[in-house]
N, C-alpha and C. Protein backbone atom coordinates (compact mmCIF):
# COMPACT_ATOMS: atom_id res chain seq x y z
N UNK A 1 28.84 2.92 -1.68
CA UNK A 1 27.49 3.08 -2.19
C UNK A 1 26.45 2.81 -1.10
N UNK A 2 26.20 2.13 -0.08
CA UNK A 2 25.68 1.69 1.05
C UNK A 2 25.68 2.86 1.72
N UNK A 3 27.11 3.10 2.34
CA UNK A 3 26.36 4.35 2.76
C UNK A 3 25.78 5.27 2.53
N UNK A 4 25.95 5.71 0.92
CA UNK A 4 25.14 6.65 0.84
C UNK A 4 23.63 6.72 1.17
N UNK A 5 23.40 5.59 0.47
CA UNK A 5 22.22 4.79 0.61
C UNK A 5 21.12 5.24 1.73
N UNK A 6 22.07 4.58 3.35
CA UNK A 6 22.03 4.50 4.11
C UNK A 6 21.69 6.11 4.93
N UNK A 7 22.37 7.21 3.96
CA UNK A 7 22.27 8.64 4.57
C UNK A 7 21.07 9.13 3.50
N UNK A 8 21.27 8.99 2.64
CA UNK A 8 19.88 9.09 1.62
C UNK A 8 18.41 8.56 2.76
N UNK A 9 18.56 7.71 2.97
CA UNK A 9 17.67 7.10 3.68
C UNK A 9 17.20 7.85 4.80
N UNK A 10 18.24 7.90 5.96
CA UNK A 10 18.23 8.66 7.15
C UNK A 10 17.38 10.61 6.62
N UNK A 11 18.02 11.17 5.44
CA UNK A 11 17.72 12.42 5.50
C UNK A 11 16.40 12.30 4.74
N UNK A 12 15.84 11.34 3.95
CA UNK A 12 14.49 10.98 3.71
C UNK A 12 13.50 10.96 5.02
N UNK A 13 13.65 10.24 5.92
CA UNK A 13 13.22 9.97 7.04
C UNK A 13 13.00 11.48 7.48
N UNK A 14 13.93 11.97 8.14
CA UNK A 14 13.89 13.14 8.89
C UNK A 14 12.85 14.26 8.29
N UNK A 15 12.97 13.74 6.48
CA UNK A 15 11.59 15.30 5.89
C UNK A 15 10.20 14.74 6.41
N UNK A 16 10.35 13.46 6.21
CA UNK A 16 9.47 13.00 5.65
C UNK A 16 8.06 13.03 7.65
N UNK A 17 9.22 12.61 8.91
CA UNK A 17 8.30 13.17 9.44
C UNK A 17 8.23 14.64 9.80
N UNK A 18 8.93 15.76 9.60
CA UNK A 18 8.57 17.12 9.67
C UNK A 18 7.72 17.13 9.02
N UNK A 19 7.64 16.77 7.26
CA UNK A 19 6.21 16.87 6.78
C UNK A 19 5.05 16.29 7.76
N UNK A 20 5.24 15.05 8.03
CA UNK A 20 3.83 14.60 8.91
C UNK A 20 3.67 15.64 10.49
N UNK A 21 4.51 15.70 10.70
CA UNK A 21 3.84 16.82 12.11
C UNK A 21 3.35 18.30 11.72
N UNK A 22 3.78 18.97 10.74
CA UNK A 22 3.23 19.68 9.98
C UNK A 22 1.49 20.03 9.56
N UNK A 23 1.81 18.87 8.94
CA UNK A 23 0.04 18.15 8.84
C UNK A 23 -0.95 17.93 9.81
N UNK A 24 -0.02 17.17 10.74
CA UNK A 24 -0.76 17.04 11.91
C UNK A 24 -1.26 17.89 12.79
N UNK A 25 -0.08 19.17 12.34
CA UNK A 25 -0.53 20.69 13.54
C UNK A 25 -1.18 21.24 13.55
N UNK A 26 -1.75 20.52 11.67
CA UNK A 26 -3.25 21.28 10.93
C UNK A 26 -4.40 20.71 10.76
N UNK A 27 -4.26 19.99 11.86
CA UNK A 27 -5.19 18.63 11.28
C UNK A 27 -5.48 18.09 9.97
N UNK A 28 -4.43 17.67 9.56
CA UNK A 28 -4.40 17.37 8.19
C UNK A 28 -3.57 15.70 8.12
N UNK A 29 -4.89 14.72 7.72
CA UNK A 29 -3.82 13.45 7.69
C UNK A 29 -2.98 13.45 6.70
N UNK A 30 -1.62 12.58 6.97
CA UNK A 30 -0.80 12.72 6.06
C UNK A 30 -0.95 10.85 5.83
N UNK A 31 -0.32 10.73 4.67
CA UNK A 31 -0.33 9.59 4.01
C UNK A 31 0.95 9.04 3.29
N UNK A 32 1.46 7.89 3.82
CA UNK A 32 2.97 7.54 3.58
C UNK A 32 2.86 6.49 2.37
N UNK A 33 3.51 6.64 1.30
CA UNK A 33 3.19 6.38 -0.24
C UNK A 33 4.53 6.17 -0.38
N UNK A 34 4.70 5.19 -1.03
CA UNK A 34 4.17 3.91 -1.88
C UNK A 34 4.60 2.74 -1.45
N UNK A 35 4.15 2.58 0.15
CA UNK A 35 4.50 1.22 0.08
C UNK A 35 4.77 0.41 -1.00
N UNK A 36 6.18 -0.57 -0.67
CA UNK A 36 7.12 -1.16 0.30
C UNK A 36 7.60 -0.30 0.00
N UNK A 37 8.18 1.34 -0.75
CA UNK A 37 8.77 2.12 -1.04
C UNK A 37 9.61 1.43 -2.58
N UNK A 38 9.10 2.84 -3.44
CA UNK A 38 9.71 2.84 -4.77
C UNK A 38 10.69 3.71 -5.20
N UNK A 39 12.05 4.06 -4.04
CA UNK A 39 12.73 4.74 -4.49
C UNK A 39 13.86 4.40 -6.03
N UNK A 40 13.74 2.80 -5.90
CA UNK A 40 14.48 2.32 -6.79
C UNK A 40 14.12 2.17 -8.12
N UNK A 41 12.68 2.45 -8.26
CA UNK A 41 11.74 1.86 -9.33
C UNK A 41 12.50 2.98 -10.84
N UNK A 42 12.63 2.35 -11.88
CA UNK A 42 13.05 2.82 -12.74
C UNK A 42 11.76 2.86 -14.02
N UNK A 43 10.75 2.69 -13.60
CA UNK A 43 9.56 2.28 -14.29
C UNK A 43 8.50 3.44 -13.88
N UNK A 44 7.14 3.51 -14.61
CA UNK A 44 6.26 3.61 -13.70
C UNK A 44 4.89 3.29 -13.72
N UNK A 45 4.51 3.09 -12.80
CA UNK A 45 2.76 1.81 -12.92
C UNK A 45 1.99 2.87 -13.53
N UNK A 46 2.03 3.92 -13.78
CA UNK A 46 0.85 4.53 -13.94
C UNK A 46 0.87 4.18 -16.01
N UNK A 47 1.86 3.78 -16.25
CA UNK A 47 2.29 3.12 -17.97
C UNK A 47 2.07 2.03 -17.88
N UNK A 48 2.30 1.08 -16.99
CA UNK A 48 2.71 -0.36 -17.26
C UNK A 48 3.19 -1.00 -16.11
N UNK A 49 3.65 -2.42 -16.08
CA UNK A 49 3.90 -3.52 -15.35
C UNK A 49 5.48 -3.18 -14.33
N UNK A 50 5.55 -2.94 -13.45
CA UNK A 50 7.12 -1.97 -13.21
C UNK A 50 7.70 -2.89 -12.25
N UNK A 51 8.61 -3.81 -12.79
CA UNK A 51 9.81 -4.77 -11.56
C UNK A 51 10.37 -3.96 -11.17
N UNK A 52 10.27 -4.10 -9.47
CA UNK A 52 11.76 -3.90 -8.91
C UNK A 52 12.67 -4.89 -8.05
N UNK A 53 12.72 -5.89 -8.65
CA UNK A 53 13.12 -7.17 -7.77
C UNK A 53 14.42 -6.91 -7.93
N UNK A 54 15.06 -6.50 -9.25
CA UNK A 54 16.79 -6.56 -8.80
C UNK A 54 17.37 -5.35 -8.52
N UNK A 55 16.50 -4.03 -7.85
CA UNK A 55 16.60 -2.83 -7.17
C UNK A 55 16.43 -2.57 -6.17
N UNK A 56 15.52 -2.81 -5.53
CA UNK A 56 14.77 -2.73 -4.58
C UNK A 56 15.40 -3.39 -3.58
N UNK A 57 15.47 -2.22 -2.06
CA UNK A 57 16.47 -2.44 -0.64
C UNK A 57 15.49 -2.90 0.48
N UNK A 58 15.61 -3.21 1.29
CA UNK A 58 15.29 -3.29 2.22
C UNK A 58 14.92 -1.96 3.24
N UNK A 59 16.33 -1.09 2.82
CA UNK A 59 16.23 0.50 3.16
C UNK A 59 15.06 1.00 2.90
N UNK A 60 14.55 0.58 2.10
CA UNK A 60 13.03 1.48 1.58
C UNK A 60 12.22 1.11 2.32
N UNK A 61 12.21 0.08 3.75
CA UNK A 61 11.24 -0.09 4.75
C UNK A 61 11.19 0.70 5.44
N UNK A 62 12.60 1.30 5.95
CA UNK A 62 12.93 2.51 7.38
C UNK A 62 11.95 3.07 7.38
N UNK A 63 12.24 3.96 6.58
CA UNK A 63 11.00 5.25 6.79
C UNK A 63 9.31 4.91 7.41
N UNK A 64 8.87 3.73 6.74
CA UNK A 64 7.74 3.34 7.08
C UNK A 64 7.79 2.95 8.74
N UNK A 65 9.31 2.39 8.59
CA UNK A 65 8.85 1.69 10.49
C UNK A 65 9.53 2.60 10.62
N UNK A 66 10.18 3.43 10.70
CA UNK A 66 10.23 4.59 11.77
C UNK A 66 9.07 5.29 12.22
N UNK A 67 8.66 5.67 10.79
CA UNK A 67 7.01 6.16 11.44
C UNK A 67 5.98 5.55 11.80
N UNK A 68 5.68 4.48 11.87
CA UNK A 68 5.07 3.52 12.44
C UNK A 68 5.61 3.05 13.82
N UNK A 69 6.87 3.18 14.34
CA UNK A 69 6.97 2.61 15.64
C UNK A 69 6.81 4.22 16.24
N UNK A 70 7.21 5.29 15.98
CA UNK A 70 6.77 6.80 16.31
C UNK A 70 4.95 6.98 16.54
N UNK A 71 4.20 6.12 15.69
CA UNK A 71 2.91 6.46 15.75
C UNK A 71 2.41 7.52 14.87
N UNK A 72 3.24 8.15 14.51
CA UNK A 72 3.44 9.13 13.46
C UNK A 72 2.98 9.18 12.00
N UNK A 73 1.81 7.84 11.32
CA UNK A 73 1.05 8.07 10.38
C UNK A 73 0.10 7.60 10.35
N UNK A 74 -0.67 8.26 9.70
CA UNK A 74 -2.37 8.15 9.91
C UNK A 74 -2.59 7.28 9.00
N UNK A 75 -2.14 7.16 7.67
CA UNK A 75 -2.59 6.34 6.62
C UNK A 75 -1.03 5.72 5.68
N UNK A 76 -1.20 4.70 4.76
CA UNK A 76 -0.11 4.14 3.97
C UNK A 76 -1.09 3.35 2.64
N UNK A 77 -0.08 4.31 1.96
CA UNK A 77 -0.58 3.79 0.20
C UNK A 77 0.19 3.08 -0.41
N UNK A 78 -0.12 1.75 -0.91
CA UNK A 78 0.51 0.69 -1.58
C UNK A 78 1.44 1.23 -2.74
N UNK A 79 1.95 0.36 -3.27
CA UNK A 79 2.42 0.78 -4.60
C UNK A 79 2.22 -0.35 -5.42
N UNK A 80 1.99 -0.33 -7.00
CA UNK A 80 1.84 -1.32 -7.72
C UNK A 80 3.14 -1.94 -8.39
N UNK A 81 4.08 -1.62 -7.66
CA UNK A 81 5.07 -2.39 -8.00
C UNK A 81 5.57 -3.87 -7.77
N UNK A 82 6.27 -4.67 -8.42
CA UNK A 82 6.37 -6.06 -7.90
C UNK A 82 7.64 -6.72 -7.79
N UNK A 83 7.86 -7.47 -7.21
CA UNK A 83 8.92 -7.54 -6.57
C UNK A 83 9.16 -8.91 -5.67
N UNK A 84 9.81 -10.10 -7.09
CA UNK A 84 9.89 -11.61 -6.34
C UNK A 84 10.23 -12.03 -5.52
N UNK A 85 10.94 -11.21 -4.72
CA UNK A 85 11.75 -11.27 -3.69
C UNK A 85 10.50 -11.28 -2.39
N UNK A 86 9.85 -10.87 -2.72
CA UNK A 86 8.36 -9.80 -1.85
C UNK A 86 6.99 -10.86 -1.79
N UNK A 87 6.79 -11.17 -2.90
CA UNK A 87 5.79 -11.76 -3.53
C UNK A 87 6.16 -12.31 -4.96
N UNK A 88 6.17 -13.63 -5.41
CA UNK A 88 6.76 -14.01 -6.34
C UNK A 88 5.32 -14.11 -7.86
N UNK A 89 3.80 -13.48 -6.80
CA UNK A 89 2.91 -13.21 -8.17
C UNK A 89 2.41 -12.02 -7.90
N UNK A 90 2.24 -11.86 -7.23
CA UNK A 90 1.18 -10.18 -7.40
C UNK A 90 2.33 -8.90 -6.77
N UNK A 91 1.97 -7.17 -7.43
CA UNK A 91 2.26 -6.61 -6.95
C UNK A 91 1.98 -6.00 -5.76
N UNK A 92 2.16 -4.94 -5.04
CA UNK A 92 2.26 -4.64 -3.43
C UNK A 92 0.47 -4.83 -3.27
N UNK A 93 0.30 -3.82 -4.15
CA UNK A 93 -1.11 -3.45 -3.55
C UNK A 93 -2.40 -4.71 -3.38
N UNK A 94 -1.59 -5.62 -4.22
CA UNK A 94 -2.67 -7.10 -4.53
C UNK A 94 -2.14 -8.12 -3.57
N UNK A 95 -1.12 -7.92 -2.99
CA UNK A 95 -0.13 -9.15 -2.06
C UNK A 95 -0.56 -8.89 -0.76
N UNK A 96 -1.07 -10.41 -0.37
CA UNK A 96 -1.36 -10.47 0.88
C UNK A 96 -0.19 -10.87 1.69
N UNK A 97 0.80 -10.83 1.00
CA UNK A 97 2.20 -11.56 1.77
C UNK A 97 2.77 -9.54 2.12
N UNK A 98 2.46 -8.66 1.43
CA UNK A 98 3.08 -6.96 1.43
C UNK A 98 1.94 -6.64 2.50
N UNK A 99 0.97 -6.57 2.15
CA UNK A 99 0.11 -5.66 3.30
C UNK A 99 0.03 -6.22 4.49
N UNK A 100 -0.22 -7.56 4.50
CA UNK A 100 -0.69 -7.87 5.37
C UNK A 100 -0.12 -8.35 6.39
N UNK A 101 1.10 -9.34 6.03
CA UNK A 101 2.27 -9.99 6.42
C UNK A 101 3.22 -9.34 7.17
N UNK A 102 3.88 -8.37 5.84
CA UNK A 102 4.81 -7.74 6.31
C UNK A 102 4.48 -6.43 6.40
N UNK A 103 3.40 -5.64 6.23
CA UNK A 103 2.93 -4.56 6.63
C UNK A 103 2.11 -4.33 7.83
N UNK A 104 1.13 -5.04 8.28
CA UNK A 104 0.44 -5.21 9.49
C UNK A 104 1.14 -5.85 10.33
N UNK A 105 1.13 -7.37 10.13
CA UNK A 105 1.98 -8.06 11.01
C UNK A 105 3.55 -7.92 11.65
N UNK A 106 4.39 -8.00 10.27
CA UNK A 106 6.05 -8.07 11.26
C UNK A 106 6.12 -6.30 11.26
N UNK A 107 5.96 -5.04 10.29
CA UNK A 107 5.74 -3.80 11.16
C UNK A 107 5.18 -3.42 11.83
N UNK A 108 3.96 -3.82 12.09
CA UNK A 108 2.91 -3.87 13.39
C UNK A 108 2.34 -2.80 13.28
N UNK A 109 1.71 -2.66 11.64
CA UNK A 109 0.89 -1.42 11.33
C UNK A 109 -1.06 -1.86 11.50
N UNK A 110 -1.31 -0.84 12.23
CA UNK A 110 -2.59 -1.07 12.05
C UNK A 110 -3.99 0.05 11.85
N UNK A 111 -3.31 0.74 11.06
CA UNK A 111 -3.83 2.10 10.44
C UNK A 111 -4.27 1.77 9.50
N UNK A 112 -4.81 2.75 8.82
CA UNK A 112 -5.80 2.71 7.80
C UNK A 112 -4.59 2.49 6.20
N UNK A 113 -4.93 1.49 5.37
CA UNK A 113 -4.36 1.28 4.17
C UNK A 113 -4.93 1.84 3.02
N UNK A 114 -4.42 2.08 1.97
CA UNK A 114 -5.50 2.64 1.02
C UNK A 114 -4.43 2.54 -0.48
N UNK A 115 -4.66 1.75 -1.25
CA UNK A 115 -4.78 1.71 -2.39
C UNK A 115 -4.22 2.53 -3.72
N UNK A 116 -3.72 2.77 -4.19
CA UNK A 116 -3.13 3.31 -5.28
C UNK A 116 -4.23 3.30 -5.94
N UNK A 117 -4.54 4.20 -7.01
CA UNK A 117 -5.42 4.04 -8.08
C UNK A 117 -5.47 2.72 -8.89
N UNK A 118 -6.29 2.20 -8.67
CA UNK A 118 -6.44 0.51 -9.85
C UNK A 118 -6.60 0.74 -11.55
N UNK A 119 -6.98 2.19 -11.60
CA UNK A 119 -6.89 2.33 -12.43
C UNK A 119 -5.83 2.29 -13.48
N UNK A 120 -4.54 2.57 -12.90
CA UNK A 120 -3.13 2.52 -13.57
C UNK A 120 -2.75 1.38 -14.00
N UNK A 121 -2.40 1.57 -15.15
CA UNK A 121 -1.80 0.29 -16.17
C UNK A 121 -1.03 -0.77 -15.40
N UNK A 122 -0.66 -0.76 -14.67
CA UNK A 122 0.34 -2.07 -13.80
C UNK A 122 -0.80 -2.87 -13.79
N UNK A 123 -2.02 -2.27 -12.72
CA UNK A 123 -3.24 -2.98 -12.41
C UNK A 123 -4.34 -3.10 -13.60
N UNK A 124 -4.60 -2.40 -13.74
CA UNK A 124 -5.74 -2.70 -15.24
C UNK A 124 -5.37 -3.19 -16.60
N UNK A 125 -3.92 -3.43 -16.81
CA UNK A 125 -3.75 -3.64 -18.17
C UNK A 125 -3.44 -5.58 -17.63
N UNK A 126 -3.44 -6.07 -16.49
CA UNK A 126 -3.29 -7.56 -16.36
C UNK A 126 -4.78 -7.86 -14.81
N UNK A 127 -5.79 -7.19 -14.62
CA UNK A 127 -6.56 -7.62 -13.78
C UNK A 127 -7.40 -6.70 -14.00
N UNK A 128 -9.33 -7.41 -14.08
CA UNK A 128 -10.05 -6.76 -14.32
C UNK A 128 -10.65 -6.07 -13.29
N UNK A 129 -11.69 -5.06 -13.05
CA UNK A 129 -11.34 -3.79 -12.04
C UNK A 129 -11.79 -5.15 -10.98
N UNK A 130 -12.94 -5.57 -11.34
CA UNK A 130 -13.79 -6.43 -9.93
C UNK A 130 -12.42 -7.29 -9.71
N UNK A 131 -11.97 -7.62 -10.17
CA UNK A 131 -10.51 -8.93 -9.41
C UNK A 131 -9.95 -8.57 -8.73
N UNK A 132 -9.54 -7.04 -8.97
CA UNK A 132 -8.68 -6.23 -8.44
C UNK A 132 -8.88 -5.63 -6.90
N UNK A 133 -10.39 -5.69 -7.28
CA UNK A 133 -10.88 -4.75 -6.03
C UNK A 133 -10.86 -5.91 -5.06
N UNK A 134 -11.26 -7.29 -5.28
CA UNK A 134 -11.61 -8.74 -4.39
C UNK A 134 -10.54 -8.78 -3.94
N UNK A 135 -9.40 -8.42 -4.90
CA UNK A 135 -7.66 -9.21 -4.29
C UNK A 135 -6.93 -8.27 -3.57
N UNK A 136 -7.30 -6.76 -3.50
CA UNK A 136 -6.84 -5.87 -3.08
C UNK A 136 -7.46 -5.77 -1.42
N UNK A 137 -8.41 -5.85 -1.56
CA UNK A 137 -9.30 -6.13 -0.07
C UNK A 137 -9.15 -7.31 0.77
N UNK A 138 -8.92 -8.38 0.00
CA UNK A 138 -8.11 -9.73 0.83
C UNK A 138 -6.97 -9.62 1.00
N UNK A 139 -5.64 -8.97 0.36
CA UNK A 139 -4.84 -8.48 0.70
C UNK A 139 -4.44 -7.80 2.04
N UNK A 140 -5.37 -6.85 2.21
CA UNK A 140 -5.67 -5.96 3.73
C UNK A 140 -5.87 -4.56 3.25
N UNK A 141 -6.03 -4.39 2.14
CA UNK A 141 -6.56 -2.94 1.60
C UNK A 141 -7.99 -2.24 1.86
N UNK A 142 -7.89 -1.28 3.03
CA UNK A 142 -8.67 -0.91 3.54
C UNK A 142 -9.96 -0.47 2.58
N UNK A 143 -9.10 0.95 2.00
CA UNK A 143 -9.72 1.93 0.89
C UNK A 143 -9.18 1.71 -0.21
N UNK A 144 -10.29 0.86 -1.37
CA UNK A 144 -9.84 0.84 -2.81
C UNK A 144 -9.80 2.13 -3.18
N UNK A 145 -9.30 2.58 -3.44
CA UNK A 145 -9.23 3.95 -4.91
C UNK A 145 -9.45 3.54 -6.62
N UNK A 146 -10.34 4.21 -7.09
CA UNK A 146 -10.02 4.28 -8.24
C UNK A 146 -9.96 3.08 -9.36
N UNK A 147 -10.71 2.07 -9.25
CA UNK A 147 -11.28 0.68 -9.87
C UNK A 147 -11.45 1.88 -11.52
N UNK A 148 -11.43 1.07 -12.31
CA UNK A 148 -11.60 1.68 -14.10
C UNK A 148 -12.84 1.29 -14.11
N UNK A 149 -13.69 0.17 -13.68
CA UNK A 149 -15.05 0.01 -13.43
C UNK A 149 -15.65 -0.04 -12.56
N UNK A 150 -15.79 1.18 -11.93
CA UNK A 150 -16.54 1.35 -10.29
C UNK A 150 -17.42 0.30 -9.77
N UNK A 151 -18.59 0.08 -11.20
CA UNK A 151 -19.27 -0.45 -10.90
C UNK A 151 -19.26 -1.76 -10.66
N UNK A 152 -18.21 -2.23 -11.68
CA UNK A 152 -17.54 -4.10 -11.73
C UNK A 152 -16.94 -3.98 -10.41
N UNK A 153 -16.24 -3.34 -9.72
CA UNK A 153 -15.64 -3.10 -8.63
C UNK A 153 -16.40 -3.22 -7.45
N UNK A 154 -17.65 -2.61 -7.10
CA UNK A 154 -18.83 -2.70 -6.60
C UNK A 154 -19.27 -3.99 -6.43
N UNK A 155 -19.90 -4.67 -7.56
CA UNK A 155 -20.48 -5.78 -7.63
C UNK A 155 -19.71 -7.11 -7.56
N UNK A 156 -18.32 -6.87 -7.73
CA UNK A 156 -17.42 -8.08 -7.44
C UNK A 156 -17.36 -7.87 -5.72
N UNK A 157 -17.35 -6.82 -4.87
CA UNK A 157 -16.89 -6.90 -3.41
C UNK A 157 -18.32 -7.31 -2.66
N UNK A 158 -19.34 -7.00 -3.23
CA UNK A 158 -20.65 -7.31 -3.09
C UNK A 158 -21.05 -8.89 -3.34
N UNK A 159 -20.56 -9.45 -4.00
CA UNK A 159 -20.55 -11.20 -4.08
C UNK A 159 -19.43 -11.79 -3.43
N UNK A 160 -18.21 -11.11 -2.90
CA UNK A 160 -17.49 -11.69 -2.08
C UNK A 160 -18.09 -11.59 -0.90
N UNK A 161 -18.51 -10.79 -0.71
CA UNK A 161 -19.45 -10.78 0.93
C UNK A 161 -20.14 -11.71 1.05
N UNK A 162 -21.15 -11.67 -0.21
CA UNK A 162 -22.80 -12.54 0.41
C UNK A 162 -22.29 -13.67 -0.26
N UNK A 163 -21.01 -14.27 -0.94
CA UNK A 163 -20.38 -15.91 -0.89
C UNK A 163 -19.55 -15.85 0.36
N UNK A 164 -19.46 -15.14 1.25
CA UNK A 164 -18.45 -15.20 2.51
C UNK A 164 -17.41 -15.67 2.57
N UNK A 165 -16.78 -15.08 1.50
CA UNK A 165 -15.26 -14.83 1.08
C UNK A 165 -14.67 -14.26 1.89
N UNK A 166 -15.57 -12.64 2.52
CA UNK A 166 -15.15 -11.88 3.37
C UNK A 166 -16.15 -11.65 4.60
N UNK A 167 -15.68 -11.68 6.20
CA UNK A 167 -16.45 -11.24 6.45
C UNK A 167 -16.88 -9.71 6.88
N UNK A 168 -18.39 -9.66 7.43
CA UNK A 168 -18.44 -8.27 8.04
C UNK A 168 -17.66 -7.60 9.11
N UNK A 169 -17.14 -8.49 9.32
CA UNK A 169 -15.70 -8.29 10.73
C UNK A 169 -15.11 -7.43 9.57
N UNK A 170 -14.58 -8.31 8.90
CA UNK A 170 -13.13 -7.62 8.20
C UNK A 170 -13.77 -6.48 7.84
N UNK A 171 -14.87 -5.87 7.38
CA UNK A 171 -15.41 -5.12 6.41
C UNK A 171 -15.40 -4.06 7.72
N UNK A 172 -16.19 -4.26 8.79
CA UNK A 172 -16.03 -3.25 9.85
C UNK A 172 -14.85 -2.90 10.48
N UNK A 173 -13.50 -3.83 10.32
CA UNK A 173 -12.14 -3.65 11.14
C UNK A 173 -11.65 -2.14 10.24
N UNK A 174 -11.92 -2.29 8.28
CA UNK A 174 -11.78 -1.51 7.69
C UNK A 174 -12.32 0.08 7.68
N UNK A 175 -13.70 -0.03 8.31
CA UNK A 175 -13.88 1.35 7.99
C UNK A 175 -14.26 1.52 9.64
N UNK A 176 -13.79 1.11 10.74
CA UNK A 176 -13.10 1.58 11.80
C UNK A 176 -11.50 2.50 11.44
N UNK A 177 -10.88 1.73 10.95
CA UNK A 177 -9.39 2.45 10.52
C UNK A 177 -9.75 3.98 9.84
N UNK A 178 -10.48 4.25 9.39
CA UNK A 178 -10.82 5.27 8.81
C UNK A 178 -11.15 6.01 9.40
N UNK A 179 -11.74 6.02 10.95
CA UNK A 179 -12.31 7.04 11.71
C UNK A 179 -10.95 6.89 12.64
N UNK A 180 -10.45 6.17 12.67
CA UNK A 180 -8.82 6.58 13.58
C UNK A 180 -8.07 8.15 13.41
């Protein structure tokens, strides 16, 4: 079973950057989804709350650091999945131990991040949009997507600033990544 795994994996990899040079030939960014990778997920966030702690490989990193030590992606979208093994309270997109830790730091990503829709039941049916958007951005989430209350979303990242929760560093490191 491993190996298959293991060749599943490898021939994932191989589409996955032909798709990105593809894109790239067109100037077209491509975007590597769903961080930490949900091939195992038997659920799905866009319904509800989705474990993958007793599924979920390690294999599902490759692809990301392959293309990340290649240089080979422009952007990476969280996933709202969760996973104790990972983070023992929040899912990817809210974990500062997923983005930031082990996504910036030990893969040594420093591209632009961006968010899954907050709108999807994983996230909105247990965090309100403004929490979401505060915890998603301290996390290392560049580009929120998709808050269910734009505006609560707005005005919660807007009082984390001017209480200097966050600073304008971080806020400018973010939408530098975006012009990368």
């Amino acid at each position: 079973m491993q190996t298959k795994s293991i060749t599943q994996a490898k021939v994932q990899e191989t589409k996955s950057q032909t798709l990105i040079k593809c894109h790239l030939d067109h100037d077209i960014i491509a975007v590597g989804k769903h961080f930490p990778g949900q091939g195992s997920s038997q659920g799905d966030t866009h319904q509800d709350w989705v474990d993958v702690s007793d599924t979920w490989s390690d294999l599902e990193l490759r692809p990301y650091n392959k293309l990340i030590q290649a240089n080979n992606i422009s952007a990476i979208m969280t996933s709202h999945l969760y996973n104790k093994h990972l983070d023992k309270k929040y899912p990817a997109t809210l974990s500062k131990r997923l983005v930031t830790d082990l996504l910036r730091i030990k893969l040594k990503y420093d591209g632009l991040v961006v968010s899954d829709a907050l709108v999807m039941n994983a996230i909105s049916n247990k965090y309100s949009s403004g929490n979401a958007a505060v915890m998603a951005f301290d996390a290392g989430i560049d580009l929120i997507m998709m808050p269910k209350d734009i505006d609560e979303a707005i005005d919660s990242l807007t009082d984390a600033f001017y209480s200097e929760k966050f600073s304008l560093e971080r806020l400018y490191v973010s939408r530098d990544r975006r012009k990368k």
